[in-house]
Structure formats: structure tokens, C-alpha cells
PDB file of N, CA and C in Angstrom:
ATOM      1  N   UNK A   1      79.400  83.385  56.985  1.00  0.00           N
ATOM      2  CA  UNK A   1      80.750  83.240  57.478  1.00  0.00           C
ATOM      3  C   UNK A   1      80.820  83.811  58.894  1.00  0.00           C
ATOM      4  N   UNK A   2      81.057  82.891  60.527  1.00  0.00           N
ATOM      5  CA  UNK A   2      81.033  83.056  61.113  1.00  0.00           C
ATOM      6  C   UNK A   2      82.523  83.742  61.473  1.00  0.00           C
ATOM      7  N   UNK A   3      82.861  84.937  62.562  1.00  0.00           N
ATOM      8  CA  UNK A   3      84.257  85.798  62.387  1.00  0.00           C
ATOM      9  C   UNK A   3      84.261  85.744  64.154  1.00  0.00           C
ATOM     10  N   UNK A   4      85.472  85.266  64.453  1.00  0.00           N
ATOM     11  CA  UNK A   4      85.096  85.576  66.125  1.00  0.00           C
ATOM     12  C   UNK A   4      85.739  86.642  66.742  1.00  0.00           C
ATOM     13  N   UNK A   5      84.777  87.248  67.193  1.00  0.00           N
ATOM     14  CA  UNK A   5      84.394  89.004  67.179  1.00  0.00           C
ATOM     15  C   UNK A   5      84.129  88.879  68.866  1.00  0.00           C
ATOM     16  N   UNK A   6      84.656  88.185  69.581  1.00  0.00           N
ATOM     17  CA  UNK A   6      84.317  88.257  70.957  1.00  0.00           C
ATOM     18  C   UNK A   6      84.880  88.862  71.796  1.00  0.00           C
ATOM     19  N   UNK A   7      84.328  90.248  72.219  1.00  0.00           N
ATOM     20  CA  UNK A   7      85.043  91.188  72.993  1.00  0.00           C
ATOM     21  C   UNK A   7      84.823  90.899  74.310  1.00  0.00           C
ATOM     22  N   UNK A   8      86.367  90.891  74.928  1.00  0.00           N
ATOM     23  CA  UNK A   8      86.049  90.672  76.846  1.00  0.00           C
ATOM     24  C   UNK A   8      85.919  92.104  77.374  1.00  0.00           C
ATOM     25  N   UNK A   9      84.924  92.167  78.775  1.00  0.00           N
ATOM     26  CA  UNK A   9      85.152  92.982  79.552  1.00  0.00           C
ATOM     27  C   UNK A   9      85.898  94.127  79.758  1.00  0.00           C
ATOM     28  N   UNK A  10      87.264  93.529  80.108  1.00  0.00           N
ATOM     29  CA  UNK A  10      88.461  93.926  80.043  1.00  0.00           C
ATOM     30  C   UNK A  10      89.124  94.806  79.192  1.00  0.00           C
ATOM     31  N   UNK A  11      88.946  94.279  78.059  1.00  0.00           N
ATOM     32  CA  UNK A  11      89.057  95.221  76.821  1.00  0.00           C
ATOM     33  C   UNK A  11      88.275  96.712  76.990  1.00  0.00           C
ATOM     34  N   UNK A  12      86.833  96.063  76.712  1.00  0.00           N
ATOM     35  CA  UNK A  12      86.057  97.718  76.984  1.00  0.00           C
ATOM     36  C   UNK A  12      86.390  98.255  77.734  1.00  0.00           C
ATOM     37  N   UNK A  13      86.882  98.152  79.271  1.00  0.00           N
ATOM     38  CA  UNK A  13      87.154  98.838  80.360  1.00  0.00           C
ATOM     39  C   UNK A  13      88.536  99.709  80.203  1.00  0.00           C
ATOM     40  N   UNK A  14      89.592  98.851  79.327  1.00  0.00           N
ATOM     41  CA  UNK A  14      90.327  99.560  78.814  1.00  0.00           C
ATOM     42  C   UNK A  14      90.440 100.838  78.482  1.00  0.00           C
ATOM     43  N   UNK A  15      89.362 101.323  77.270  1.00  0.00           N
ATOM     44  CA  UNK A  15      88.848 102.458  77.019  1.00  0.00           C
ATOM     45  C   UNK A  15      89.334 103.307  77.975  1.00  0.00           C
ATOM     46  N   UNK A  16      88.449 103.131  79.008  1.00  0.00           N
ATOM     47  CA  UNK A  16      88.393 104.381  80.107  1.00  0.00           C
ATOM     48  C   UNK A  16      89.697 104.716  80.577  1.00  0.00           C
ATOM     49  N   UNK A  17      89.769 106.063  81.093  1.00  0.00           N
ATOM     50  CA  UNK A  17      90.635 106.237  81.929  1.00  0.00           C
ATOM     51  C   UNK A  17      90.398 106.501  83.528  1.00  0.00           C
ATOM     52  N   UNK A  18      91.521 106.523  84.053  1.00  0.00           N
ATOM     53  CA  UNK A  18      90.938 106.807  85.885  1.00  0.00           C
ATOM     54  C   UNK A  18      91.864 107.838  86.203  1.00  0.00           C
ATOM     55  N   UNK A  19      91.506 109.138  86.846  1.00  0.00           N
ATOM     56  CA  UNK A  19      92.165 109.937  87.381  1.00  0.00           C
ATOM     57  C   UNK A  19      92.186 110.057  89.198  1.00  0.00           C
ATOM     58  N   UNK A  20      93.812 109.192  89.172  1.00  0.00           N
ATOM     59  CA  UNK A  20      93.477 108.545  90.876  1.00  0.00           C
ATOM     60  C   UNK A  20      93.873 110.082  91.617  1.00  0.00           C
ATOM     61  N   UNK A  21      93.038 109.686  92.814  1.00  0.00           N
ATOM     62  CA  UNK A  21      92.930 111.118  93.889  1.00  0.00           C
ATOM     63  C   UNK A  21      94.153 110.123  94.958  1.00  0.00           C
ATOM     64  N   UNK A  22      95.069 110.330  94.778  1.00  0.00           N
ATOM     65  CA  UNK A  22      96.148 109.922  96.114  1.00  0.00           C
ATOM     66  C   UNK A  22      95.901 110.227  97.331  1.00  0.00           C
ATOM     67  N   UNK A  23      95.628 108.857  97.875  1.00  0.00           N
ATOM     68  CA  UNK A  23      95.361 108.506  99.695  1.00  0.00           C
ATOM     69  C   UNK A  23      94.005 109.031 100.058  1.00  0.00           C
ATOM     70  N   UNK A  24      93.316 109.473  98.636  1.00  0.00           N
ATOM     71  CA  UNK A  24      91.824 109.561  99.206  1.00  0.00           C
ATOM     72  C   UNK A  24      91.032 108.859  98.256  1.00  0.00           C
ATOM     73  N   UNK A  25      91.018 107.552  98.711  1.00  0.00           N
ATOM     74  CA  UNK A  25      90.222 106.277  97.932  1.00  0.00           C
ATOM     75  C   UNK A  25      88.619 106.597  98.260  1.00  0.00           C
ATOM     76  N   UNK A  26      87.759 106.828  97.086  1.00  0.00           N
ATOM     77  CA  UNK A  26      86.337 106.650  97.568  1.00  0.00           C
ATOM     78  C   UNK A  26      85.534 105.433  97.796  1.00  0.00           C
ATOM     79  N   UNK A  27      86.686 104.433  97.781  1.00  0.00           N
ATOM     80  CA  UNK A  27      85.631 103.126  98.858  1.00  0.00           C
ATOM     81  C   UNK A  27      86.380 102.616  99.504  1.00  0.00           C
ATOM     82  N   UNK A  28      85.937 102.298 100.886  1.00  0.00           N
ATOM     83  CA  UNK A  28      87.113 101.956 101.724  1.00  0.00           C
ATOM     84  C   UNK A  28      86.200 100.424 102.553  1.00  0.00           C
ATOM     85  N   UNK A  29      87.067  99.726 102.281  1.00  0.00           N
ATOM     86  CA  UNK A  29      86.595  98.110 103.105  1.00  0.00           C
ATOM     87  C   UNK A  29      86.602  97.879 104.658  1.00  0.00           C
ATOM     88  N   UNK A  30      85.925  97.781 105.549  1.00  0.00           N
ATOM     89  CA  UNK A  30      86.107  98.114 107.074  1.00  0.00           C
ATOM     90  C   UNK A  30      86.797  96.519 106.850  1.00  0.00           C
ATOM     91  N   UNK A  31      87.613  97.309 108.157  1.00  0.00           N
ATOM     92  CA  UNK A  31      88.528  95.911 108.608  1.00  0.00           C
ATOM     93  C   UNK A  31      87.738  94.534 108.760  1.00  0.00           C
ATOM     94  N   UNK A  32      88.653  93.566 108.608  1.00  0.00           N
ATOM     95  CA  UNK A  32      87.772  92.171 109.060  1.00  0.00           C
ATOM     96  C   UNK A  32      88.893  91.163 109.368  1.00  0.00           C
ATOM     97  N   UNK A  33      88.310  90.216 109.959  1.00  0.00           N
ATOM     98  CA  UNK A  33      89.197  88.883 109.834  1.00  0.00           C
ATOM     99  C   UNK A  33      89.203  87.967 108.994  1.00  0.00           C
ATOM    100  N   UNK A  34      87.377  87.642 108.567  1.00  0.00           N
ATOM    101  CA  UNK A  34      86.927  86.458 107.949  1.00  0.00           C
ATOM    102  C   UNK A  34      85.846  87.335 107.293  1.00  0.00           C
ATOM    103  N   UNK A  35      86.176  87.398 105.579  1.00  0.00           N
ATOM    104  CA  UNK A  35      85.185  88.188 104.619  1.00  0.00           C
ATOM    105  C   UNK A  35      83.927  87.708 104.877  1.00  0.00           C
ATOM    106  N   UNK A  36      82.719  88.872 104.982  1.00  0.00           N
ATOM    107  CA  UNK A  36      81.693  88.435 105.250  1.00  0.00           C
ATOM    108  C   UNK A  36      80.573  87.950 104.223  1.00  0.00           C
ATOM    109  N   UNK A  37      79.486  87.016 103.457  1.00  0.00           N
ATOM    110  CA  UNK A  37      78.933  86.584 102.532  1.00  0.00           C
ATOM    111  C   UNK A  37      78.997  88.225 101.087  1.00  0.00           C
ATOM    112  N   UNK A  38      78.718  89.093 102.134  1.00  0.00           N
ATOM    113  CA  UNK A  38      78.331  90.137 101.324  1.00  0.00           C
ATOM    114  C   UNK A  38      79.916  90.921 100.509  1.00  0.00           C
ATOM    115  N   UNK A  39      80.967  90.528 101.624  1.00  0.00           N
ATOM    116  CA  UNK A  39      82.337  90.750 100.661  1.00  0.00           C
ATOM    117  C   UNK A  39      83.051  89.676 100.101  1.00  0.00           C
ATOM    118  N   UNK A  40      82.477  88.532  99.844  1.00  0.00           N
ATOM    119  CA  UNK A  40      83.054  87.593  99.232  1.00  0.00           C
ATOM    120  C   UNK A  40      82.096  87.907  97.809  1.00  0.00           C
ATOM    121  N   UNK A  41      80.932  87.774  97.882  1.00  0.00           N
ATOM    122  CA  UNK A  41      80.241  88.433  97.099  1.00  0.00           C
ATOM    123  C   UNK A  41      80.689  89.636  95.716  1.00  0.00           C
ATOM    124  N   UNK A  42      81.821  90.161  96.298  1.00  0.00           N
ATOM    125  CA  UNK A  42      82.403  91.679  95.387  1.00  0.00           C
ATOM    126  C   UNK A  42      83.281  90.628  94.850  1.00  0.00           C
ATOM    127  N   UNK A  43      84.036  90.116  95.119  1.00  0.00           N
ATOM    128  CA  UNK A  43      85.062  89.517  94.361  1.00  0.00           C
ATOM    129  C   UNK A  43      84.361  89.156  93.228  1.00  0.00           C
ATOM    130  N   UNK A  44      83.236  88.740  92.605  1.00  0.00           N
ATOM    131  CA  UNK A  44      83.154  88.050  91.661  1.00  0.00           C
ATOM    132  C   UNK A  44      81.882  89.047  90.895  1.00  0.00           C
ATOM    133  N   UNK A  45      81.211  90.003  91.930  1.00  0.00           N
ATOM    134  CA  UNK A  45      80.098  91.025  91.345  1.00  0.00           C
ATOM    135  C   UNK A  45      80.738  92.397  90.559  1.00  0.00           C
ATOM    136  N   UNK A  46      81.762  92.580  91.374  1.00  0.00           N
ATOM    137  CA  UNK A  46      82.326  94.215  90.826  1.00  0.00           C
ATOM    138  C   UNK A  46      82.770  94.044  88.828  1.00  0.00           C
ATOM    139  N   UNK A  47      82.150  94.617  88.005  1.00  0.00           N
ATOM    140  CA  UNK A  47      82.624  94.499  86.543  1.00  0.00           C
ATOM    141  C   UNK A  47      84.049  94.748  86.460  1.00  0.00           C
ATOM    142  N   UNK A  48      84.238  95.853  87.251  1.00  0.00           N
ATOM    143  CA  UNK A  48      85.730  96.168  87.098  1.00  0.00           C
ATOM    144  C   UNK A  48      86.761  94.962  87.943  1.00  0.00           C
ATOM    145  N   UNK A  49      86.526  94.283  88.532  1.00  0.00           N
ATOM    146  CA  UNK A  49      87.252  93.397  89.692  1.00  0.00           C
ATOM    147  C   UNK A  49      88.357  94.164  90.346  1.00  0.00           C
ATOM    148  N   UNK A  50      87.810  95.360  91.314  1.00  0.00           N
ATOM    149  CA  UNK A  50      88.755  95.486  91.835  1.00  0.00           C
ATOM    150  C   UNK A  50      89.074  95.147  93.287  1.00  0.00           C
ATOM    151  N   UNK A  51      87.798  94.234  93.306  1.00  0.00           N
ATOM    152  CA  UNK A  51      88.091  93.316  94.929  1.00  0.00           C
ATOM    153  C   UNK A  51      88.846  92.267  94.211  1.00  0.00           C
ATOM    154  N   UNK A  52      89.615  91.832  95.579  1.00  0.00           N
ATOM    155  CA  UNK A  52      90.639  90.800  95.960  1.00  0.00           C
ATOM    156  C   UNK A  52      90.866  90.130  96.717  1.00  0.00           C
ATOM    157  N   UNK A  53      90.844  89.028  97.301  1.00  0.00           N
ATOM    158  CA  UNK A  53      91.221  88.341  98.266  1.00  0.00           C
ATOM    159  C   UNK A  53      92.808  88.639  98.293  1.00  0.00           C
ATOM    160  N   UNK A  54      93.536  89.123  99.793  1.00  0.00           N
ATOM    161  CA  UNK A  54      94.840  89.014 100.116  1.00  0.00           C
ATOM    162  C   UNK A  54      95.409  88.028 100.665  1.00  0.00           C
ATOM    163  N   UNK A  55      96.623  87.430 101.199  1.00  0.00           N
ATOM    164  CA  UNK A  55      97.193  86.251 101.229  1.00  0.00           C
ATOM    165  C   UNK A  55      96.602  86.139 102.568  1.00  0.00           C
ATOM    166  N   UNK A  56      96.033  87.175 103.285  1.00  0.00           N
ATOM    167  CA  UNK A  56      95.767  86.236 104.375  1.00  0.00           C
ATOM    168  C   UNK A  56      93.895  86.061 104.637  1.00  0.00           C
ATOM    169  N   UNK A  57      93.495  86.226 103.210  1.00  0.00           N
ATOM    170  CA  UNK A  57      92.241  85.831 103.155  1.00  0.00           C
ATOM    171  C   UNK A  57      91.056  86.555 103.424  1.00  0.00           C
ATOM    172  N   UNK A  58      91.316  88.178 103.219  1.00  0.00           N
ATOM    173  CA  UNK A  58      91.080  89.460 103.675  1.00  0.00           C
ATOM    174  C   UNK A  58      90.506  89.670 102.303  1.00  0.00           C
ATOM    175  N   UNK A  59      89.714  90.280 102.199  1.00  0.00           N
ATOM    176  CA  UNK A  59      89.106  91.348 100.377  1.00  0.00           C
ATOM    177  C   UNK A  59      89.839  92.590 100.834  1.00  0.00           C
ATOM    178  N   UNK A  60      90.313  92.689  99.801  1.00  0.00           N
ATOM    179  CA  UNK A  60      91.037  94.274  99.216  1.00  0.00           C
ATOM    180  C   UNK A  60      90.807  95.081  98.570  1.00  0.00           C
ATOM    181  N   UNK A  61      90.292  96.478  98.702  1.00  0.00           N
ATOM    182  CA  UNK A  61      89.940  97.011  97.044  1.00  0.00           C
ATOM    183  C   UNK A  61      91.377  97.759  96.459  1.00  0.00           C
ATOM    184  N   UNK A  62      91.137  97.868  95.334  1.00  0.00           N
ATOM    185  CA  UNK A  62      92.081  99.108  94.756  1.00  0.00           C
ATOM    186  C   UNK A  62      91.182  99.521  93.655  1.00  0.00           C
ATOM    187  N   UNK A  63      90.608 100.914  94.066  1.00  0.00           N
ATOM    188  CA  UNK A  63      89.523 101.352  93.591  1.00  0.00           C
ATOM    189  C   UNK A  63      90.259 102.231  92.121  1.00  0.00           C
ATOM    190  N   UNK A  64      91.699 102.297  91.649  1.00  0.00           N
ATOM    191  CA  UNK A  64      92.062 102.453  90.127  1.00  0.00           C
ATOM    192  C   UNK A  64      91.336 101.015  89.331  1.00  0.00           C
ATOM    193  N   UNK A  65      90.385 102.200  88.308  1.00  0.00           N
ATOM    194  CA  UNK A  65      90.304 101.093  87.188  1.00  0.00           C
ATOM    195  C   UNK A  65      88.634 101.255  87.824  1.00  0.00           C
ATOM    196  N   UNK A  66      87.770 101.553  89.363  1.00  0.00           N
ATOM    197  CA  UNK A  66      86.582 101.780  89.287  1.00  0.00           C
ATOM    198  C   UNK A  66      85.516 102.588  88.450  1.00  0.00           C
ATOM    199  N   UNK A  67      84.865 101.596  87.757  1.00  0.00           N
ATOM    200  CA  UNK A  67      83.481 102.650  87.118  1.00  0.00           C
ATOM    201  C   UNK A  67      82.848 103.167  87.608  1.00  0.00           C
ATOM    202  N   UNK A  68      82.725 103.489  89.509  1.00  0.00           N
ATOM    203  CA  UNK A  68      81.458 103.881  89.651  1.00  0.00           C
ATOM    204  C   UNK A  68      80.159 103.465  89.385  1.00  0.00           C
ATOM    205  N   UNK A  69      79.531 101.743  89.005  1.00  0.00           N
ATOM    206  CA  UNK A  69      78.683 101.094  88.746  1.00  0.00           C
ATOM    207  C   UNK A  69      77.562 101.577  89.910  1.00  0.00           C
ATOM    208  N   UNK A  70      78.309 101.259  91.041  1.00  0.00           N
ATOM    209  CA  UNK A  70      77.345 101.520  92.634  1.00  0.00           C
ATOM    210  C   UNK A  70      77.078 100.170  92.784  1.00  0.00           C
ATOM    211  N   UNK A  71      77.861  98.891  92.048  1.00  0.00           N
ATOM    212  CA  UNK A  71      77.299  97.244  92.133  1.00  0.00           C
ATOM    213  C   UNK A  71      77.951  97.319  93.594  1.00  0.00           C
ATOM    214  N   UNK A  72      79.124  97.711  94.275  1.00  0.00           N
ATOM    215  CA  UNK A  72      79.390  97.195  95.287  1.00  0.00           C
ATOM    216  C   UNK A  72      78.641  98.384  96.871  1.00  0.00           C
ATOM    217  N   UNK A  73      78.427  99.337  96.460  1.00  0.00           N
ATOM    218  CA  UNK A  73      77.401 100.008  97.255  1.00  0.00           C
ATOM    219  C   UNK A  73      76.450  99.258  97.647  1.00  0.00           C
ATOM    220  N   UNK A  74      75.431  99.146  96.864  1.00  0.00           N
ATOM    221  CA  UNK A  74      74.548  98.164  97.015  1.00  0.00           C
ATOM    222  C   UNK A  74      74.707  96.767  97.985  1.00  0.00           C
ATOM    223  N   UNK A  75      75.664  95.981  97.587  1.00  0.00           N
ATOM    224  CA  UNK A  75      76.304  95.024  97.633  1.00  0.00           C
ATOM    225  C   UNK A  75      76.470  94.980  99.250  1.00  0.00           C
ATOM    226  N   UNK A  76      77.614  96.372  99.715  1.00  0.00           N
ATOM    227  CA  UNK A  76      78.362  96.320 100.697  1.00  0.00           C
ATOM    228  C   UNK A  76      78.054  97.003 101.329  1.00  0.00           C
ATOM    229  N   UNK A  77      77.463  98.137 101.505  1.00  0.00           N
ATOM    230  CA  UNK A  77      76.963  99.315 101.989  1.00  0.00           C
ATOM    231  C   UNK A  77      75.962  99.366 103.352  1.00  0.00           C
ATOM    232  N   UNK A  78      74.963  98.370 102.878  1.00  0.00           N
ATOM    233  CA  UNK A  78      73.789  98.470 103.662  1.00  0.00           C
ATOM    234  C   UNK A  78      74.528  97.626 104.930  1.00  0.00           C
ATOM    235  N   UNK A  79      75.436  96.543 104.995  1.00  0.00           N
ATOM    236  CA  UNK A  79      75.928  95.860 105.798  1.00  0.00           C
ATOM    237  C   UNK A  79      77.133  96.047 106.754  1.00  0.00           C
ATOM    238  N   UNK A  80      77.578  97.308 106.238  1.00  0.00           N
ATOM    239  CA  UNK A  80      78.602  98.389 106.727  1.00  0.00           C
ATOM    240  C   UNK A  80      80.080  97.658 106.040  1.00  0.00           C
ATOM    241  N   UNK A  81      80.319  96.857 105.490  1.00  0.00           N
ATOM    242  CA  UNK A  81      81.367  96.162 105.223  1.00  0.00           C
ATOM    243  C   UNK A  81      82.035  97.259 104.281  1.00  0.00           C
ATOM    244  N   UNK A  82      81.514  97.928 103.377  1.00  0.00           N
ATOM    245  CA  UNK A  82      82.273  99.251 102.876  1.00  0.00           C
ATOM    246  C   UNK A  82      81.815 100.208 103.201  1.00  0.00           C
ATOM    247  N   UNK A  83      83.132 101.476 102.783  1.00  0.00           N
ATOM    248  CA  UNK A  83      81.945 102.957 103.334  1.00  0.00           C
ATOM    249  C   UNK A  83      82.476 103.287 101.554  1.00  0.00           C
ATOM    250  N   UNK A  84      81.422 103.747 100.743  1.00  0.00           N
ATOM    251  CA  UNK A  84      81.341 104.445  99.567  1.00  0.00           C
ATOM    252  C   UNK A  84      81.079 105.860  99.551  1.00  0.00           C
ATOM    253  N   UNK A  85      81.750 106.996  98.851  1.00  0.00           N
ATOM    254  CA  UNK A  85      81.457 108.020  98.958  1.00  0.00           C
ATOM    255  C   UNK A  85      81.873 108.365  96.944  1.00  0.00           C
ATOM    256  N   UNK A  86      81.268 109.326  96.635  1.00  0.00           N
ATOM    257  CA  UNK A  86      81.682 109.425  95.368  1.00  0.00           C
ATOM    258  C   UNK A  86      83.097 110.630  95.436  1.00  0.00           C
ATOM    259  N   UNK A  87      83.627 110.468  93.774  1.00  0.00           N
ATOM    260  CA  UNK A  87      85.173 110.663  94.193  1.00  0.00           C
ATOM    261  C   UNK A  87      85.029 112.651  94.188  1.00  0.00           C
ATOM    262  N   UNK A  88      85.922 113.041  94.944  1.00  0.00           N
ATOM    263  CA  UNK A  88      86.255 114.343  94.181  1.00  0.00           C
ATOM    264  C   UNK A  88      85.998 114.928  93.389  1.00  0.00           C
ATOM    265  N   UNK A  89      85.324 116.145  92.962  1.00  0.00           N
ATOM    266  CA  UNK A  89      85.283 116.632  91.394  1.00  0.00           C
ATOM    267  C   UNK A  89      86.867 116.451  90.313  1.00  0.00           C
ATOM    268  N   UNK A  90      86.158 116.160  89.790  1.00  0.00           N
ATOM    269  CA  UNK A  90      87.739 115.950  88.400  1.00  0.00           C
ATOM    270  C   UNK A  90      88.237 114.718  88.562  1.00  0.00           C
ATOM    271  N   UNK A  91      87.762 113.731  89.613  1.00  0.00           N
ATOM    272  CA  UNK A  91      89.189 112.615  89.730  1.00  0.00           C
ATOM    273  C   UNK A  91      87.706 111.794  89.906  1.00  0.00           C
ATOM    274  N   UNK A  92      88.274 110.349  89.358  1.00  0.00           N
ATOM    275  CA  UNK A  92      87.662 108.860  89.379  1.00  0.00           C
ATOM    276  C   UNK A  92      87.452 108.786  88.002  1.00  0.00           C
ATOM    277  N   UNK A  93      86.941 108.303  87.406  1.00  0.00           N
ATOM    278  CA  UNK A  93      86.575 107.842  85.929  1.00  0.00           C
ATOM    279  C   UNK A  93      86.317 108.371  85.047  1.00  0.00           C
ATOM    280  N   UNK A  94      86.949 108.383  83.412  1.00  0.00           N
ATOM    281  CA  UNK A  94      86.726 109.487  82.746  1.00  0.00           C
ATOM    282  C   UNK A  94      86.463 108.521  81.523  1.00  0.00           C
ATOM    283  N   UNK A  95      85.007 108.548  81.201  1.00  0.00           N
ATOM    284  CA  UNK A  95      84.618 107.421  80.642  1.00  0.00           C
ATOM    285  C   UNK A  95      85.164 108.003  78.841  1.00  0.00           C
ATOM    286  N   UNK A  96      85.754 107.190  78.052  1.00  0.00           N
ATOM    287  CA  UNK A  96      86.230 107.875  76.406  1.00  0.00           C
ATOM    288  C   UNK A  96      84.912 108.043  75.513  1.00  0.00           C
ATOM    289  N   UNK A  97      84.322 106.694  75.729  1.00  0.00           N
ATOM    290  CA  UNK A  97      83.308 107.284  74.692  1.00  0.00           C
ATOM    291  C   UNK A  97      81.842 107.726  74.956  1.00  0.00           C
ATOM    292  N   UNK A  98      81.901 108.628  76.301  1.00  0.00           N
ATOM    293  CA  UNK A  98      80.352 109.029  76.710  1.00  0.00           C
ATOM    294  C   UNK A  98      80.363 108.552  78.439  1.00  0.00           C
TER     295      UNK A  98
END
């Protein structure tokens, strides 16, 4: 007896909680006009999705809801398109089960 048991993403991420540090975001997107391969790239790499395209065609982060993966470090980092720093002691992600 097949049972459909298909958990999204979303859900698990749920779990967690985020303890936001106000006006001191630990990833910050350098300005642009026209997203570059490597930040169009986050929109669809980050697990958490907290890149965005804005209305005027800009990536956005809002780093509530980040795991700390390091997928967009990697990603964005070496190309200067983000600056990543890890968060504060006590504040960014407080994973529930481990």
C-alpha cells in the first residue's frame, strides 16, 4: 500500500528557527544593474530561497529563514557579487532538531 508521504523543503525548513540580528544582515549583495550569471544562479541554488529577483530585475536577499549552507558563498563570493560573513554569536539559525 503505497501512502503519499512527500515532504517539501519548505516544510523541513520550517522546523528551524532564525534569530534575526537587526540591520546587521550577514550577507549582503553588492549593488548591480543587470544580475550577474553567478547571481541569477542563487535564485534557484540557495535551499532556503532567500534570493529574489526585485521589480526592477535586481536579486535581493533577505537572509531571515538562512541556513548557513555556504551554497551562496561559494556561489557568490569568489566573484565579489556578495560579501558573506557569519552571523553574531547567538543570532542566525537555531537548527530544532540538531
Amino acid at each position: 500500500m503505497a501512502t503519499d508521504t512527500a515532504v517539501r523543503v519548505e516544510d523541513k525548513l520550517f522546523q528551524n528557527r532564525y534569530l534575526v540580528d537587526s540591520g546587521r544582515s550577514h550577507i549582503k549583495v553588492k549593488a548591480h544593474t543587470t544580475p550577474s550569471p553567478a547571481l541569477r544562479t542563487l535564485l534557484t541554488a540557495c535551499p532556503a530561497r532567500c534570493y529574489e529577483l526585485n521589480d526592477k530585475g535586481q536579486v535581493e536577499i533577505t537572509a531571515d529563514g538562512c541556513v548557513e549552507c555556504g551554497t551562496c558563498r561559494i556561489i557568490g563570493e569568489p566573484s565579489g557579487d556578495i560579501e558573506w560573513n557569519y552571523p553574531r554569536g547567538g543570532y542566525g539559525v537555531l537548527f530544532k532538531f540538531g
